[in-house]
PDB file of N, CA and C in Angstrom:
ATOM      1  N   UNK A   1     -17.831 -31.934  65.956  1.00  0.00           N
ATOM      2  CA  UNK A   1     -17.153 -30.656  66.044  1.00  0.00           C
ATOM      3  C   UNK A   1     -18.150 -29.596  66.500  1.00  0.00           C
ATOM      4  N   UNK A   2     -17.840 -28.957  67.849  1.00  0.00           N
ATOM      5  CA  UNK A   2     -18.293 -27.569  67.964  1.00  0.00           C
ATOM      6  C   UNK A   2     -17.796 -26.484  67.714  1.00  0.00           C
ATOM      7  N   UNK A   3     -18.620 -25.432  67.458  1.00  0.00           N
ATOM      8  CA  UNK A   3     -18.191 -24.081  67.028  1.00  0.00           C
ATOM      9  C   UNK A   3     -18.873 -22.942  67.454  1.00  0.00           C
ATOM     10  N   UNK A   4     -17.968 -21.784  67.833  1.00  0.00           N
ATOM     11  CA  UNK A   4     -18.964 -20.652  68.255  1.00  0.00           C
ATOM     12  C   UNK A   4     -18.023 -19.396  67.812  1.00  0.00           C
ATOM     13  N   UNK A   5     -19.026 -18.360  67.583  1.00  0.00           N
ATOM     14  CA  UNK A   5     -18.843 -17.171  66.870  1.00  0.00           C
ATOM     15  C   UNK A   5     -19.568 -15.963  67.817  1.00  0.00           C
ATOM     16  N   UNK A   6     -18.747 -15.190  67.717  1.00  0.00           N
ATOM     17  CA  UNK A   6     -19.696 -14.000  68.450  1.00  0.00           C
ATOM     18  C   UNK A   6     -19.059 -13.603  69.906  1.00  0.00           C
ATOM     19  N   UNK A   7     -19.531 -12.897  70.876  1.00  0.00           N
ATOM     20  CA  UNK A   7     -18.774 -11.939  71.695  1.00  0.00           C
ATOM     21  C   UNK A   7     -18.545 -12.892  72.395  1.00  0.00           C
ATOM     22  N   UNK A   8     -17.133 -12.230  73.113  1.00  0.00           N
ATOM     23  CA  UNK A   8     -16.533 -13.158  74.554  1.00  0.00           C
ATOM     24  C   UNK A   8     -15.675 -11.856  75.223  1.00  0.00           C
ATOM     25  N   UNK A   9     -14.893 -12.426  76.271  1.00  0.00           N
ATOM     26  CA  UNK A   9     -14.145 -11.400  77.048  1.00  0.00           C
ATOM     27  C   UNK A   9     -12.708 -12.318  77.125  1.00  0.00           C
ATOM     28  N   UNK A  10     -11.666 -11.552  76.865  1.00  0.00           N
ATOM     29  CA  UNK A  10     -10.383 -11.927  76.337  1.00  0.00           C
ATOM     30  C   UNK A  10      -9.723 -11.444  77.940  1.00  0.00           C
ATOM     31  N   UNK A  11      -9.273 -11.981  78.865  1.00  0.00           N
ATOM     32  CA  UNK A  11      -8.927 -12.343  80.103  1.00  0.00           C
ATOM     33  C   UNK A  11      -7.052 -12.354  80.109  1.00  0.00           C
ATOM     34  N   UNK A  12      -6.872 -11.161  80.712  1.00  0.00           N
ATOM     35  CA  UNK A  12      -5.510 -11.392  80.559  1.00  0.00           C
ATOM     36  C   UNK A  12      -4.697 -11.951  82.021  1.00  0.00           C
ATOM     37  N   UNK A  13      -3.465 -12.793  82.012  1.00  0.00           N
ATOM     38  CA  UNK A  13      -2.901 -13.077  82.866  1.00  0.00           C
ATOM     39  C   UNK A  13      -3.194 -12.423  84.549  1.00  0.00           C
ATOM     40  N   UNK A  14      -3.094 -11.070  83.762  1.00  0.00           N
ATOM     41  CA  UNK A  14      -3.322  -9.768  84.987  1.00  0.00           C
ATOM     42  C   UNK A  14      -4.351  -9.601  85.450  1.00  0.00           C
ATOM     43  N   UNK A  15      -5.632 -10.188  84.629  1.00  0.00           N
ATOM     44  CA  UNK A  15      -7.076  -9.799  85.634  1.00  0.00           C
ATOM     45  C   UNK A  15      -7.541  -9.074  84.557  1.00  0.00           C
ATOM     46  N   UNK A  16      -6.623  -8.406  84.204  1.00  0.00           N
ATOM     47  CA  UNK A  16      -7.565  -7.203  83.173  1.00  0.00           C
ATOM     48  C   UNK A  16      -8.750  -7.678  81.861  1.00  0.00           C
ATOM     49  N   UNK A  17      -9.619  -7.181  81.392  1.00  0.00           N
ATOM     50  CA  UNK A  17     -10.766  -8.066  80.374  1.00  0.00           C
ATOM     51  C   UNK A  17     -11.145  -6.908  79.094  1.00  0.00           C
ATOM     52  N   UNK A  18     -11.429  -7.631  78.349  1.00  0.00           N
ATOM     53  CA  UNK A  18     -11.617  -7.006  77.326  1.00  0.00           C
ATOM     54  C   UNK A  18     -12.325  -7.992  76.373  1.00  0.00           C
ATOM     55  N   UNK A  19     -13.412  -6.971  75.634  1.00  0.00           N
ATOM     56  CA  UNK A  19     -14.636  -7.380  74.801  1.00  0.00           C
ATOM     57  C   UNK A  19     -13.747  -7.886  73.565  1.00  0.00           C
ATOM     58  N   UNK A  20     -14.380  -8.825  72.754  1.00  0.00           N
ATOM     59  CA  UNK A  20     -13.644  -9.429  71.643  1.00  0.00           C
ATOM     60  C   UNK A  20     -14.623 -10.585  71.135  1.00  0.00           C
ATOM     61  N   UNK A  21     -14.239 -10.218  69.937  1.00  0.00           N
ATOM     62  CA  UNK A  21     -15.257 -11.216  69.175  1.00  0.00           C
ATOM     63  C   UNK A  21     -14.298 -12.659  68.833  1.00  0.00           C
ATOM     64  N   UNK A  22     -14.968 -14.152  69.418  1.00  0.00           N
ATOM     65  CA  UNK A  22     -14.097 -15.165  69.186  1.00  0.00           C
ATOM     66  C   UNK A  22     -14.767 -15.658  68.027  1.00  0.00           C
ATOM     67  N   UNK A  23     -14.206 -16.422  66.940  1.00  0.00           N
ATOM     68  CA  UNK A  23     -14.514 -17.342  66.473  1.00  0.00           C
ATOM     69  C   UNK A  23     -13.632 -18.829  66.448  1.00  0.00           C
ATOM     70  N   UNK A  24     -14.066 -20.051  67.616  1.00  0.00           N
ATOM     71  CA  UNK A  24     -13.624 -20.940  67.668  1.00  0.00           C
ATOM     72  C   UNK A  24     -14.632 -21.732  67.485  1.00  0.00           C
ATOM     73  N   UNK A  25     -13.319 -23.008  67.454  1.00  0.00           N
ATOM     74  CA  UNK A  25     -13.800 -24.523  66.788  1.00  0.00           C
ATOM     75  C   UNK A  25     -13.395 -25.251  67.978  1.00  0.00           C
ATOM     76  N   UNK A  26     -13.971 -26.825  68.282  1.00  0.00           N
ATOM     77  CA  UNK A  26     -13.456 -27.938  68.426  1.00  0.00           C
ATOM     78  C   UNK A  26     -13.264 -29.137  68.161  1.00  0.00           C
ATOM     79  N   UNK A  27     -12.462 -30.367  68.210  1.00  0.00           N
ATOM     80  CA  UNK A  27     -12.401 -31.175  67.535  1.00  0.00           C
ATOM     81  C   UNK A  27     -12.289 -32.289  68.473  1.00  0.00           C
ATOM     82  N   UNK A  28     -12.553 -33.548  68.226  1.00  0.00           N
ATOM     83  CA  UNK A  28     -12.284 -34.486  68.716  1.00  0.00           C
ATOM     84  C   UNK A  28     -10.195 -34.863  68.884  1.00  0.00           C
ATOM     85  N   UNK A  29      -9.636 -35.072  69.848  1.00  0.00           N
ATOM     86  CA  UNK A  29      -8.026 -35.414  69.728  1.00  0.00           C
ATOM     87  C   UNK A  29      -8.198 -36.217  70.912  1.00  0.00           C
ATOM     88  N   UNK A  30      -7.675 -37.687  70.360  1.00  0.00           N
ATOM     89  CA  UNK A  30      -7.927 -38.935  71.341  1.00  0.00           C
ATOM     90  C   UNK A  30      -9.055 -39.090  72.223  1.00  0.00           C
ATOM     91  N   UNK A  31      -9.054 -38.743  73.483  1.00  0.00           N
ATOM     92  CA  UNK A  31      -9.958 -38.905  74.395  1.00  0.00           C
ATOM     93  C   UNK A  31     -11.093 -37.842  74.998  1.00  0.00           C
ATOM     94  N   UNK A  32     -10.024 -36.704  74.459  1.00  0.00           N
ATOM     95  CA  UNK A  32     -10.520 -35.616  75.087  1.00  0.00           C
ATOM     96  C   UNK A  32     -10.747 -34.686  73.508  1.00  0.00           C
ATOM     97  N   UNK A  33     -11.236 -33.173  73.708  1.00  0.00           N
ATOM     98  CA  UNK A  33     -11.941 -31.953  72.288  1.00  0.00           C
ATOM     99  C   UNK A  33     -10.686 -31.289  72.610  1.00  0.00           C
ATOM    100  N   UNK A  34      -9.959 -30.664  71.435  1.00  0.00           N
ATOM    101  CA  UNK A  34      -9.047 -29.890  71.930  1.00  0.00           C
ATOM    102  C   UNK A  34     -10.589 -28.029  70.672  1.00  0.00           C
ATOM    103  N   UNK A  35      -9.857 -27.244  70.913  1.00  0.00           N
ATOM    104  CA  UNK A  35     -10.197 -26.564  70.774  1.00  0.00           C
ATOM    105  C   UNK A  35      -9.512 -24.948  70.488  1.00  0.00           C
ATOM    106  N   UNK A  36      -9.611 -24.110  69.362  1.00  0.00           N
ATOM    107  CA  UNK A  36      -9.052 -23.371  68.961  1.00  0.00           C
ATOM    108  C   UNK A  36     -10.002 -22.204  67.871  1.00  0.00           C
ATOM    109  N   UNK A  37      -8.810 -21.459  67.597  1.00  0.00           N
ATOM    110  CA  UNK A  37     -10.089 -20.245  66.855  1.00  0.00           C
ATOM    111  C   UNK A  37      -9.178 -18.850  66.764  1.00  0.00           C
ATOM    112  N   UNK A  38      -9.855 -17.621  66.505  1.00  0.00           N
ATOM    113  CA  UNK A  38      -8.766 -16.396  66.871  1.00  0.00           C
ATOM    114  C   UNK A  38     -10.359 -15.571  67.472  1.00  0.00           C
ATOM    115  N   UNK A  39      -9.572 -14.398  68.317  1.00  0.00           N
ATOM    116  CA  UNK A  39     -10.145 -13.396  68.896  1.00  0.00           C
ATOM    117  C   UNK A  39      -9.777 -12.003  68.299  1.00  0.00           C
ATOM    118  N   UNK A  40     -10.388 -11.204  67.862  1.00  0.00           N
ATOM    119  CA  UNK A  40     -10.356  -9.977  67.232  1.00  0.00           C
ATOM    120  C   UNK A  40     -11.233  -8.917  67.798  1.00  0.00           C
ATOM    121  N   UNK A  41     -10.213  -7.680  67.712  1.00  0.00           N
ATOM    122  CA  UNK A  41     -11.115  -6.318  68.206  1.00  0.00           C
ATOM    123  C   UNK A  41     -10.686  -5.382  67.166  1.00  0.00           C
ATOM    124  N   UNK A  42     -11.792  -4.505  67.069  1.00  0.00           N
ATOM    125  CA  UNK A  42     -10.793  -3.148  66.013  1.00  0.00           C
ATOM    126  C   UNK A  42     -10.243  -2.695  66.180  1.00  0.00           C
ATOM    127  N   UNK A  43      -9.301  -1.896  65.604  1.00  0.00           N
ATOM    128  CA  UNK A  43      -8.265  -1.484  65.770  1.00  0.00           C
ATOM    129  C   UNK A  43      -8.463  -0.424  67.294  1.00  0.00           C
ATOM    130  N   UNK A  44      -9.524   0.464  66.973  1.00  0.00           N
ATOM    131  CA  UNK A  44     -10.128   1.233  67.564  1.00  0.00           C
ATOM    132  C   UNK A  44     -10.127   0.973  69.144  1.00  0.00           C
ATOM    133  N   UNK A  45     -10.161  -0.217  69.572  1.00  0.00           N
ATOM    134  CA  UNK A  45     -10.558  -0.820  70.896  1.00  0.00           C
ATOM    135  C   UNK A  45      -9.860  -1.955  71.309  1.00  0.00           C
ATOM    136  N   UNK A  46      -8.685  -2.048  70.396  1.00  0.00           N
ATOM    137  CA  UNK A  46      -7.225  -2.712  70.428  1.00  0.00           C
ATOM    138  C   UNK A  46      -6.821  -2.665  72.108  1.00  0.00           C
ATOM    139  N   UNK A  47      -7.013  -3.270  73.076  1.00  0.00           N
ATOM    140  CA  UNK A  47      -5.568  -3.216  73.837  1.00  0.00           C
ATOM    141  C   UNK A  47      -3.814  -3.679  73.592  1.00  0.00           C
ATOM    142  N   UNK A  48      -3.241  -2.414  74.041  1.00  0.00           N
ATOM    143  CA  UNK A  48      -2.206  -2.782  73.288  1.00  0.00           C
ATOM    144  C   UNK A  48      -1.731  -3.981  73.487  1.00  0.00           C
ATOM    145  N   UNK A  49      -1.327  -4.328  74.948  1.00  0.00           N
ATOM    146  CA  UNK A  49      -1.024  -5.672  75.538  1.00  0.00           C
ATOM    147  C   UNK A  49      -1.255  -6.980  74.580  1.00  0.00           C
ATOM    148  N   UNK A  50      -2.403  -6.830  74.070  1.00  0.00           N
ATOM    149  CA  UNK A  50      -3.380  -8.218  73.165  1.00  0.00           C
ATOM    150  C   UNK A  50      -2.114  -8.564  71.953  1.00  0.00           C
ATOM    151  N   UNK A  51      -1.596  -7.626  71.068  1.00  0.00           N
ATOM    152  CA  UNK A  51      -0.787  -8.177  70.472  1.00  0.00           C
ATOM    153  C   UNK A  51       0.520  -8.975  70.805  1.00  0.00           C
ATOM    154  N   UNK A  52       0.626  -8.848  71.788  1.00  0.00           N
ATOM    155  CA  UNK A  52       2.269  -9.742  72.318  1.00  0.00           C
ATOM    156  C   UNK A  52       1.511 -10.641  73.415  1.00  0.00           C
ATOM    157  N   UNK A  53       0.251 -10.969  73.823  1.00  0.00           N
ATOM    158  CA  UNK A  53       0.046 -11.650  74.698  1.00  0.00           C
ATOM    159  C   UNK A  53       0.132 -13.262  74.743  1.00  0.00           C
ATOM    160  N   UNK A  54       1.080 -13.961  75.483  1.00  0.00           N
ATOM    161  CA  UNK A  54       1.492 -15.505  75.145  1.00  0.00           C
ATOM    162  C   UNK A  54       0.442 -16.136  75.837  1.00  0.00           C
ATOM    163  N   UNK A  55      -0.310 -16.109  76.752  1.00  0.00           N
ATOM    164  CA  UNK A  55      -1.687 -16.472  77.398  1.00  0.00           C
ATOM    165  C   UNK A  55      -2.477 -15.837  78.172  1.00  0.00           C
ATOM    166  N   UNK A  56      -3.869 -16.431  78.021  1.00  0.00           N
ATOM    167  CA  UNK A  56      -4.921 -16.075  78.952  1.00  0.00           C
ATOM    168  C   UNK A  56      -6.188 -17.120  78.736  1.00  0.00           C
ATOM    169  N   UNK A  57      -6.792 -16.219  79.010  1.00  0.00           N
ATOM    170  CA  UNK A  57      -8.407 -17.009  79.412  1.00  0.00           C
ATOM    171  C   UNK A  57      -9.300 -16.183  78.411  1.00  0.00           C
ATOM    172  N   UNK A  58     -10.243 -17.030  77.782  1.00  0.00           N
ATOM    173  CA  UNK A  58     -11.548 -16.129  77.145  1.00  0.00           C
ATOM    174  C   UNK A  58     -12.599 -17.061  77.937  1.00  0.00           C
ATOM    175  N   UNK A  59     -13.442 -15.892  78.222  1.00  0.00           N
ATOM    176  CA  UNK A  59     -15.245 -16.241  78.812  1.00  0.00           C
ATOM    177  C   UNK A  59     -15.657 -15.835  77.816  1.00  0.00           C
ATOM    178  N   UNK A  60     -17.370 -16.920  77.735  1.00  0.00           N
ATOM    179  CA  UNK A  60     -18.165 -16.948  76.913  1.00  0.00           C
ATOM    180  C   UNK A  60     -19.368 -17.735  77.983  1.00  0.00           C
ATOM    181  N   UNK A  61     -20.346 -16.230  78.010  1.00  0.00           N
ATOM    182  CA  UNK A  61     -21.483 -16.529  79.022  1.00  0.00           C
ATOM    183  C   UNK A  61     -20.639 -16.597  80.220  1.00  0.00           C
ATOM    184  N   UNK A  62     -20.697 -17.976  80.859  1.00  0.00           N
ATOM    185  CA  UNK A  62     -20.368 -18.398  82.389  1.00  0.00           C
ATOM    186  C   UNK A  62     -18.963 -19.392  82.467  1.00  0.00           C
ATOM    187  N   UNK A  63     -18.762 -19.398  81.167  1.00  0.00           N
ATOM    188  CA  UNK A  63     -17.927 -21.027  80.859  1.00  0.00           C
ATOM    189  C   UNK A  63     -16.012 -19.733  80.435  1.00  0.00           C
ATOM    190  N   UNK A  64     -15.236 -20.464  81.057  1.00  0.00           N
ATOM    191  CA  UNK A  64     -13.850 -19.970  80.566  1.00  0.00           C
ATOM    192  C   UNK A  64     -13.518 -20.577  79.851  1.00  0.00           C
ATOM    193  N   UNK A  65     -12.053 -20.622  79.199  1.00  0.00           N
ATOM    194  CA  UNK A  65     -10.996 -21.403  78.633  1.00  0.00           C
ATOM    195  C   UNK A  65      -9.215 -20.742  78.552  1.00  0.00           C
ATOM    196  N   UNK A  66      -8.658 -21.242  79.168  1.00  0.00           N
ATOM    197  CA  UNK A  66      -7.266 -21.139  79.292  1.00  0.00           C
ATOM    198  C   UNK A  66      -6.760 -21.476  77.874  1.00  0.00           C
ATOM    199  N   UNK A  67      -5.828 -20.385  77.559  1.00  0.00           N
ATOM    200  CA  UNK A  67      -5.588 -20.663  76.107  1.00  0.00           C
ATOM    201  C   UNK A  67      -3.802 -20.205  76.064  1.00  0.00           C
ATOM    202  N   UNK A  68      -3.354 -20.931  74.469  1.00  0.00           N
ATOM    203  CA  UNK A  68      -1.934 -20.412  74.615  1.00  0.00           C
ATOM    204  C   UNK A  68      -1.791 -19.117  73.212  1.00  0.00           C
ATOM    205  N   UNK A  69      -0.651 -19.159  72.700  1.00  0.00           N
ATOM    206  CA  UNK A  69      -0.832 -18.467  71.588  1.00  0.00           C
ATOM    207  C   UNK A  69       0.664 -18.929  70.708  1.00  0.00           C
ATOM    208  N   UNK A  70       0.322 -20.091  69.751  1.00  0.00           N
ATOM    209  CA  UNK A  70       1.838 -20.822  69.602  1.00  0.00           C
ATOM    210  C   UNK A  70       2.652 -19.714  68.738  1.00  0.00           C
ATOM    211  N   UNK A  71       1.879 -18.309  68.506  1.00  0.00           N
ATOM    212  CA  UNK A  71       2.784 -17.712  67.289  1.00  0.00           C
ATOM    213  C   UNK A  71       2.274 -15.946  67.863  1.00  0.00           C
ATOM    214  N   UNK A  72       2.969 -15.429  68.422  1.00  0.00           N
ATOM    215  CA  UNK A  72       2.561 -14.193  68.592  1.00  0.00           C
ATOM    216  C   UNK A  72       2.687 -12.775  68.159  1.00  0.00           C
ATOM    217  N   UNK A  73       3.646 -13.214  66.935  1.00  0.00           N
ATOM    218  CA  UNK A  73       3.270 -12.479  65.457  1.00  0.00           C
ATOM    219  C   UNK A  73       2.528 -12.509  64.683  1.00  0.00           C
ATOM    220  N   UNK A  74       1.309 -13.403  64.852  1.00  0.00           N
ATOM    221  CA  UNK A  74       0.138 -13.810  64.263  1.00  0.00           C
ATOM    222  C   UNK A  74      -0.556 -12.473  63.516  1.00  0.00           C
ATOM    223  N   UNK A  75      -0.913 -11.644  64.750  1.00  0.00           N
ATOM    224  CA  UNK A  75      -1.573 -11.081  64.530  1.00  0.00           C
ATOM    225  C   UNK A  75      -1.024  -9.316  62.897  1.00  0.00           C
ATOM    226  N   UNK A  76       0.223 -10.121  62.315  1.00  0.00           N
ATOM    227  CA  UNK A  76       0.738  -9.299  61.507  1.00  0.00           C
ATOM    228  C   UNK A  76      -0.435  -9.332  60.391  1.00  0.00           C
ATOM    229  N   UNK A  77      -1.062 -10.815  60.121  1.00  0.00           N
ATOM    230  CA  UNK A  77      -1.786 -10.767  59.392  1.00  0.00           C
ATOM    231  C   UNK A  77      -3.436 -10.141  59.088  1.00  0.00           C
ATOM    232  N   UNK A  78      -3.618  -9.690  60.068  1.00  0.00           N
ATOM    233  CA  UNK A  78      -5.226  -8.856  60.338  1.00  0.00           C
ATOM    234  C   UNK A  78      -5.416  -8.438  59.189  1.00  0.00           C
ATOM    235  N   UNK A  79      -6.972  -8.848  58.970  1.00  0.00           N
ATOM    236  CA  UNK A  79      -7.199  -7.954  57.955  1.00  0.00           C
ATOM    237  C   UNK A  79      -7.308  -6.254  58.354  1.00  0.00           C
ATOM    238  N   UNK A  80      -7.183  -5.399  57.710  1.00  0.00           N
ATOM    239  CA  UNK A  80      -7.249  -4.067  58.145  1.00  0.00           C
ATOM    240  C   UNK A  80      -8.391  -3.461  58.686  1.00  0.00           C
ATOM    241  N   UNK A  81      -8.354  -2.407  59.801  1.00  0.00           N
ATOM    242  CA  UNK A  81      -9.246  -2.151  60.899  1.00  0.00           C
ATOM    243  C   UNK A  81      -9.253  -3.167  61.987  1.00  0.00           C
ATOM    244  N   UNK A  82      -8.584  -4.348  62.441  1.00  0.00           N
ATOM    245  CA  UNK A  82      -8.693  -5.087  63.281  1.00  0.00           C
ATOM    246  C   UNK A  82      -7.503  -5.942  63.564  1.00  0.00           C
ATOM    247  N   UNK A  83      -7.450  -5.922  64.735  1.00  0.00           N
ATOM    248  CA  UNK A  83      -6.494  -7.058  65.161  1.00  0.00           C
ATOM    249  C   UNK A  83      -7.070  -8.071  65.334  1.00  0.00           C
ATOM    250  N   UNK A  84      -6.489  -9.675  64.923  1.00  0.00           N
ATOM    251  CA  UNK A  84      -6.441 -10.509  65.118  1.00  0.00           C
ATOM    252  C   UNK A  84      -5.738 -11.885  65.470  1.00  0.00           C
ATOM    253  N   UNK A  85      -5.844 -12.451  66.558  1.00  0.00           N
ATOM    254  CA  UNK A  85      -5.033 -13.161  67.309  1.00  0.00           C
ATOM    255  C   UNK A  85      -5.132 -14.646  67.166  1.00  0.00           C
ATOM    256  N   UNK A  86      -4.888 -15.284  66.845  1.00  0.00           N
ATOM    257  CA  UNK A  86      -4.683 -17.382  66.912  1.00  0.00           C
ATOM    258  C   UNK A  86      -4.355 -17.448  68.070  1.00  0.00           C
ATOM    259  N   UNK A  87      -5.229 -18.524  68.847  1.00  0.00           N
ATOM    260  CA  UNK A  87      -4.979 -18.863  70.097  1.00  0.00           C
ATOM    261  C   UNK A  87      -5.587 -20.665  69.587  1.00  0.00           C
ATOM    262  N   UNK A  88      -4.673 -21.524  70.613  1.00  0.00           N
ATOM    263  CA  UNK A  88      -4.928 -22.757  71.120  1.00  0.00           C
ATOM    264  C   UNK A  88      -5.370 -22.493  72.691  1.00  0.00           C
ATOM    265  N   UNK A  89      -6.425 -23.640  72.854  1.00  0.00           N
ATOM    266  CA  UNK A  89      -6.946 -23.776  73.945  1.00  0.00           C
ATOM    267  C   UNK A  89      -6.010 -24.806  74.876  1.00  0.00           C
ATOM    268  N   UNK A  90      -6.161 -24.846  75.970  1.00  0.00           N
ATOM    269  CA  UNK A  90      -5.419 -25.637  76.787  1.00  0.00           C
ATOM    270  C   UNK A  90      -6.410 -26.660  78.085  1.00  0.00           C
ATOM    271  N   UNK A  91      -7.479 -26.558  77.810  1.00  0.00           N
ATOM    272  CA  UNK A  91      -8.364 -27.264  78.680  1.00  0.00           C
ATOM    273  C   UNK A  91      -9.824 -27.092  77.680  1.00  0.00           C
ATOM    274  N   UNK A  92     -10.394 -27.311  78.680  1.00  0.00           N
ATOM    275  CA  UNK A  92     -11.984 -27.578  78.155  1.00  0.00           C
ATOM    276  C   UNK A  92     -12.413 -26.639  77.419  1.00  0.00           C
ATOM    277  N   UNK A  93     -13.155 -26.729  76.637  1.00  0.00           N
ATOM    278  CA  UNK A  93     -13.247 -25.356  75.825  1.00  0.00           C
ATOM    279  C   UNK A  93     -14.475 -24.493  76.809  1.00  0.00           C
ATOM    280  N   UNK A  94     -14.587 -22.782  76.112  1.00  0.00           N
ATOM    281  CA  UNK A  94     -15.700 -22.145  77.015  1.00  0.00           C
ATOM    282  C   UNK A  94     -17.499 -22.391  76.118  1.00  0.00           C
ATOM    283  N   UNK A  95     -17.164 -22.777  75.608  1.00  0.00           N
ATOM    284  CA  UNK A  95     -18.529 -23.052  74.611  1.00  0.00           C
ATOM    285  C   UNK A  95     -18.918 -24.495  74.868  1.00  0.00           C
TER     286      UNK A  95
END
């Protein structure tokens, strides 16, 4: 299992990017790592878009990852001062 913590850029459908702290995991599933985690910004530096967003891409360094979001009320649960989002990955992970 890999894991990484710490800044990335949250990549929306549209092109548009935004700073965000990921903390994901991966795991071994059959042949291939699937990979998952949530992305959070403060409230403060929230794009609004981020809460209803059903996919995108997060970079980390040079490496992407195409991701989905199976629940996009997720983010009801944030702890306070921050949004936070559950995303599944959909390819290789960026870490």
């Amino acid at each position: 299992m890999n894991s990484y913590s710490g800044p990335a850029v949250l990549i929306t459908d549209e092109g548009r990017e935004y700073p965000v702290t990921a903390n994901l995991a991966s795991r071994p599933s059959g042949l291939r790592r699937s990979w998952a985690g949530t992305l959070s910004v403060p409230h403060s530096g929230q794009p609004a878009e981020m809460a209803n967003l059903p996919t995108g891409r997060v970079r980390i360094g040079q490496r992407e990852g195409a991701f989905i979001r199976p629940d996009i009320s997720d983010w009801l649960g944030s702890p306070p001062g921050t949004l936070r989002i559950s995303i599944q990955g959909t390819g290789d992970e960026p870490f």
